[in-house]
PDB file of N, CA and C in Angstrom:
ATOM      1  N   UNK A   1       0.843  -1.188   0.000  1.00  0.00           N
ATOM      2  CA  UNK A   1       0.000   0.000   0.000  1.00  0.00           C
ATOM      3  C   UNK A   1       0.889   1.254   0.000  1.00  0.00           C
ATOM      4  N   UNK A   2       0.284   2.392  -0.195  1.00  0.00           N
ATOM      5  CA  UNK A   2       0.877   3.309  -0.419  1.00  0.00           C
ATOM      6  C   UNK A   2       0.753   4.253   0.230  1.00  0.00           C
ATOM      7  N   UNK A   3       1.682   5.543   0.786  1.00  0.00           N
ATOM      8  CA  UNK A   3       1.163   6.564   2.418  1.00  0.00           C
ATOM      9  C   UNK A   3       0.942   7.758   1.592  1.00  0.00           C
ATOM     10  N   UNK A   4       0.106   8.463   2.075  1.00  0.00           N
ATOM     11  CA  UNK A   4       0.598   9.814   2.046  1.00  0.00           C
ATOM     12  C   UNK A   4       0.204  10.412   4.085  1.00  0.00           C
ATOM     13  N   UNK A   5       0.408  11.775   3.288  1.00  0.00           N
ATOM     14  CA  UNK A   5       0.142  12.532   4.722  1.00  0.00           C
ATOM     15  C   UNK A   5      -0.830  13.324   4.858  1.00  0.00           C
ATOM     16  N   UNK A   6      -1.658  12.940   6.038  1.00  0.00           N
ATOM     17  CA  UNK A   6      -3.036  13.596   6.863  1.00  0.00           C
ATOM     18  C   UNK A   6      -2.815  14.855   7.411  1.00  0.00           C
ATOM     19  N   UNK A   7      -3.275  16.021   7.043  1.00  0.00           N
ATOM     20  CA  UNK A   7      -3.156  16.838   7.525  1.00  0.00           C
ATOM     21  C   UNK A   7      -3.666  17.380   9.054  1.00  0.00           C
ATOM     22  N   UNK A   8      -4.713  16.294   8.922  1.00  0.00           N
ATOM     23  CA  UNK A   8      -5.557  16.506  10.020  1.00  0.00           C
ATOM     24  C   UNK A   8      -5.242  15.936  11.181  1.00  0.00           C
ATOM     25  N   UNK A   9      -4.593  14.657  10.832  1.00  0.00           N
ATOM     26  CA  UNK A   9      -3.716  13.776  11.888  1.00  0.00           C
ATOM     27  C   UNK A   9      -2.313  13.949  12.024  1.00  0.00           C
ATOM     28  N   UNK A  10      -2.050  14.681  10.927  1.00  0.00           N
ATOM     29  CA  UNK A  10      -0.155  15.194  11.219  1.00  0.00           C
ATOM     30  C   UNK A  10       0.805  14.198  11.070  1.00  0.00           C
ATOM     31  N   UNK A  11      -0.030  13.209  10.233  1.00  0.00           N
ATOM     32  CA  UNK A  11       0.805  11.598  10.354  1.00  0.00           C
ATOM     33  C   UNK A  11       0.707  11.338   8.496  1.00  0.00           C
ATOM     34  N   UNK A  12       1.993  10.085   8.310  1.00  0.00           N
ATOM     35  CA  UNK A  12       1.762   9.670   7.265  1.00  0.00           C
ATOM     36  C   UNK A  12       0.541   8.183   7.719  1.00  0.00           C
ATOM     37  N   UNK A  13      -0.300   8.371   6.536  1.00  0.00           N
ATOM     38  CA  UNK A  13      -1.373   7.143   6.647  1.00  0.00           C
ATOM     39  C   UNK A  13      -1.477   6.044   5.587  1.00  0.00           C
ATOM     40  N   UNK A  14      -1.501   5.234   5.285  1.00  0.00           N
ATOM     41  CA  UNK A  14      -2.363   4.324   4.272  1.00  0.00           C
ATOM     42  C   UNK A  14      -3.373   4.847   3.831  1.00  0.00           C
ATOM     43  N   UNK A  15      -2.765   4.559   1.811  1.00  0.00           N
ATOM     44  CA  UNK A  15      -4.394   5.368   1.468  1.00  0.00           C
ATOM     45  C   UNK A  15      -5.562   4.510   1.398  1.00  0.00           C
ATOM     46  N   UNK A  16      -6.125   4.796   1.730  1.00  0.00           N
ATOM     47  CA  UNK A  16      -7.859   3.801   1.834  1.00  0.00           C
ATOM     48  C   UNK A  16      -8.286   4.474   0.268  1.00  0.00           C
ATOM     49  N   UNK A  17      -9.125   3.055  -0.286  1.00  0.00           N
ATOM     50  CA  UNK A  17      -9.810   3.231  -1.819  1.00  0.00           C
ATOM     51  C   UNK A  17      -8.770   4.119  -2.402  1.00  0.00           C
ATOM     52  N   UNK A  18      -7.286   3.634  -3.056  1.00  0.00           N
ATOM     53  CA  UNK A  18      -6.561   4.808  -3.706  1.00  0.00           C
ATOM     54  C   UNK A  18      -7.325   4.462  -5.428  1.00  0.00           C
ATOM     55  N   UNK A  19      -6.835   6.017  -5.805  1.00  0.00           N
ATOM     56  CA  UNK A  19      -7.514   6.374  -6.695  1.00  0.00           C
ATOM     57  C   UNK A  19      -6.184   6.613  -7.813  1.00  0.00           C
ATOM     58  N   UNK A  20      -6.314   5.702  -9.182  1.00  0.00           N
ATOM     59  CA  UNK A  20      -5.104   6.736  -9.892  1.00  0.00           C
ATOM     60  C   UNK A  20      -5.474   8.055 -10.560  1.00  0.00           C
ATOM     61  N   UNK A  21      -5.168   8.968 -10.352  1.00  0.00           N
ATOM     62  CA  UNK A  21      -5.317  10.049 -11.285  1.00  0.00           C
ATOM     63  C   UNK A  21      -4.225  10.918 -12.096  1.00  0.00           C
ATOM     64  N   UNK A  22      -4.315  11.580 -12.891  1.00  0.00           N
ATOM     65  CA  UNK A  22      -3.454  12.070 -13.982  1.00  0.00           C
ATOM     66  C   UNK A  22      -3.221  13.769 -14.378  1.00  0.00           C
ATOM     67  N   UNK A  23      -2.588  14.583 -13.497  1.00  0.00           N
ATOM     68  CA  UNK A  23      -2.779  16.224 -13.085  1.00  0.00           C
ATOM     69  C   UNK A  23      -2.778  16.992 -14.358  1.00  0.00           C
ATOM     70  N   UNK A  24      -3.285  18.327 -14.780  1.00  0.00           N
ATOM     71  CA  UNK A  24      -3.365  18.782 -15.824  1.00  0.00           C
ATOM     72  C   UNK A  24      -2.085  18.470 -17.096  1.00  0.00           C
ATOM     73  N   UNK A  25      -0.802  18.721 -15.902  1.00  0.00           N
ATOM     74  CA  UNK A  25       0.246  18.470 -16.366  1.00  0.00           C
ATOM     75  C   UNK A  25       0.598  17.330 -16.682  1.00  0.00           C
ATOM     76  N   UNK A  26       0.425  15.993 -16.837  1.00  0.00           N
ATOM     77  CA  UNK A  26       0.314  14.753 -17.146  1.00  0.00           C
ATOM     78  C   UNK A  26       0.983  13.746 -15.931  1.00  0.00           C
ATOM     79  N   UNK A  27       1.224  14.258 -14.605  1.00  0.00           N
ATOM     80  CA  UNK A  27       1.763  13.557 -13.527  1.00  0.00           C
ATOM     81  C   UNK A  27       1.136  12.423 -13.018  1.00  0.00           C
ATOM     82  N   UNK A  28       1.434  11.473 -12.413  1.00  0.00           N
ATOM     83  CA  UNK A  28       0.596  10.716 -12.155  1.00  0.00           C
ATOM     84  C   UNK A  28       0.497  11.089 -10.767  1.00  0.00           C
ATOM     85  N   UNK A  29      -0.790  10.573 -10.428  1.00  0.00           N
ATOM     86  CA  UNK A  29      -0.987  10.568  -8.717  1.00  0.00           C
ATOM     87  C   UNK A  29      -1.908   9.713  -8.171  1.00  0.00           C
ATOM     88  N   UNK A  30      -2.332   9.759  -6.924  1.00  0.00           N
ATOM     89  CA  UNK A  30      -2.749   8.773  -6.299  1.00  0.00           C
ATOM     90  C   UNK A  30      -3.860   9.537  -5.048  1.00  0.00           C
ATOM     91  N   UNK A  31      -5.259   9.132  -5.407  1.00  0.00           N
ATOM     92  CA  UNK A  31      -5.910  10.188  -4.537  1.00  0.00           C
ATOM     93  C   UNK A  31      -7.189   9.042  -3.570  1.00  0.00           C
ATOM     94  N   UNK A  32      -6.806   9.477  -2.722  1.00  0.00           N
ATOM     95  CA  UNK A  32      -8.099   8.336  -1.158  1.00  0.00           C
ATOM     96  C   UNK A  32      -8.992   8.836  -0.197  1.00  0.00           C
ATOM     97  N   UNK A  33      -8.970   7.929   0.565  1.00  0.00           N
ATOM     98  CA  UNK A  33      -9.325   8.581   2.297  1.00  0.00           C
ATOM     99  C   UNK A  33      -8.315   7.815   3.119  1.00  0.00           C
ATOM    100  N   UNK A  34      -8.145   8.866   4.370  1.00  0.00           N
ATOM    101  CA  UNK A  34      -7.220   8.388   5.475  1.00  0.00           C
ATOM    102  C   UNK A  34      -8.404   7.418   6.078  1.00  0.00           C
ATOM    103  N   UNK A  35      -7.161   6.365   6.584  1.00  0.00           N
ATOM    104  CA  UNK A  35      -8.151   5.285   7.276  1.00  0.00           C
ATOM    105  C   UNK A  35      -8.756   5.672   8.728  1.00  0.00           C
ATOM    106  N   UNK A  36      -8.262   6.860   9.106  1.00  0.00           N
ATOM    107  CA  UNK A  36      -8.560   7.313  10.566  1.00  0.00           C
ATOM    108  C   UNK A  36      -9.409   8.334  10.870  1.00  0.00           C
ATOM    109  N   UNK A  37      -9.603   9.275  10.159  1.00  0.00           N
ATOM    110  CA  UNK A  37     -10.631  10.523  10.339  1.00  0.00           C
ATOM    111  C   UNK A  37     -11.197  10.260   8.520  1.00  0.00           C
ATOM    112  N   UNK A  38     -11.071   9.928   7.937  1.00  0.00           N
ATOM    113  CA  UNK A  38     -11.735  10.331   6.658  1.00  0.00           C
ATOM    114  C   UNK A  38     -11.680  11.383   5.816  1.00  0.00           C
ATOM    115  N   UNK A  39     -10.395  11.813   5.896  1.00  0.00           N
ATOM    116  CA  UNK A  39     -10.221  13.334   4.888  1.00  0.00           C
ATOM    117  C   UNK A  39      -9.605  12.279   4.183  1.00  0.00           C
ATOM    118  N   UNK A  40      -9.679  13.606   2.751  1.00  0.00           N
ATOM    119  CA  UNK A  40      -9.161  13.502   1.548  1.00  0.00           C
ATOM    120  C   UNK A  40      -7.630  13.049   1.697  1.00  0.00           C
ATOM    121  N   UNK A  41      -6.916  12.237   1.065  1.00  0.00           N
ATOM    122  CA  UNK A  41      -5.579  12.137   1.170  1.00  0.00           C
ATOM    123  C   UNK A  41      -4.992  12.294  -0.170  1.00  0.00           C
ATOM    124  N   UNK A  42      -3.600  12.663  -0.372  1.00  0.00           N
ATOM    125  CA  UNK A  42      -3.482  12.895  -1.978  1.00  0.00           C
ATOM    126  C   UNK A  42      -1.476  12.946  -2.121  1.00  0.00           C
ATOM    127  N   UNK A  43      -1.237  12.002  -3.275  1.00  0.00           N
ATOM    128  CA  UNK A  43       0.337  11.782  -2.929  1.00  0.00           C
ATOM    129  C   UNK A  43       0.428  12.316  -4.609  1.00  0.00           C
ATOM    130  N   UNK A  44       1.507  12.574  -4.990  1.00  0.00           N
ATOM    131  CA  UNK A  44       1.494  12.867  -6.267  1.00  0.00           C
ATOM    132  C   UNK A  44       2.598  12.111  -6.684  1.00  0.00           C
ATOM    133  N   UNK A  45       3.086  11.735  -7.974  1.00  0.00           N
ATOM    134  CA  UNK A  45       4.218  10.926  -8.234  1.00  0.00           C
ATOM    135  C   UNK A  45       3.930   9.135  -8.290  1.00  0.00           C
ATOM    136  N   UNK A  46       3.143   8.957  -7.525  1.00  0.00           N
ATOM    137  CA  UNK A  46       2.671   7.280  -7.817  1.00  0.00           C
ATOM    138  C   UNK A  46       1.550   7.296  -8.284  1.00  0.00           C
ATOM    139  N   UNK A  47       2.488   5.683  -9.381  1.00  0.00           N
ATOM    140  CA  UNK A  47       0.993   5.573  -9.753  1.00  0.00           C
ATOM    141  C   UNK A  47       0.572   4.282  -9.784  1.00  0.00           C
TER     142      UNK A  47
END
């Protein structure tokens, strides 16, 4: 699995349901929910 970081928890998390997505600029990224409070989570660079 793959982390990013919770802003809300101040921690790196596991992304829950990751998502691939592809930024205007053609980057790849990787967009979820934190498994602990449920915000948005978002890593850019994996894909």
């Amino acid at each position: 699995m793959t982390q990013a970081y919770c802003f809300k928890d101040r921690k790196k998390v596991e992304i829950k349901n990751p998502q691939k997505v592809t930024l205007k600029n053609g980057r790849p990224a990787l967009k979820g929910l934190c498994p602990i409070c449920g915000t948005k989570v978002f890593r850019i660079g994996k894909s």
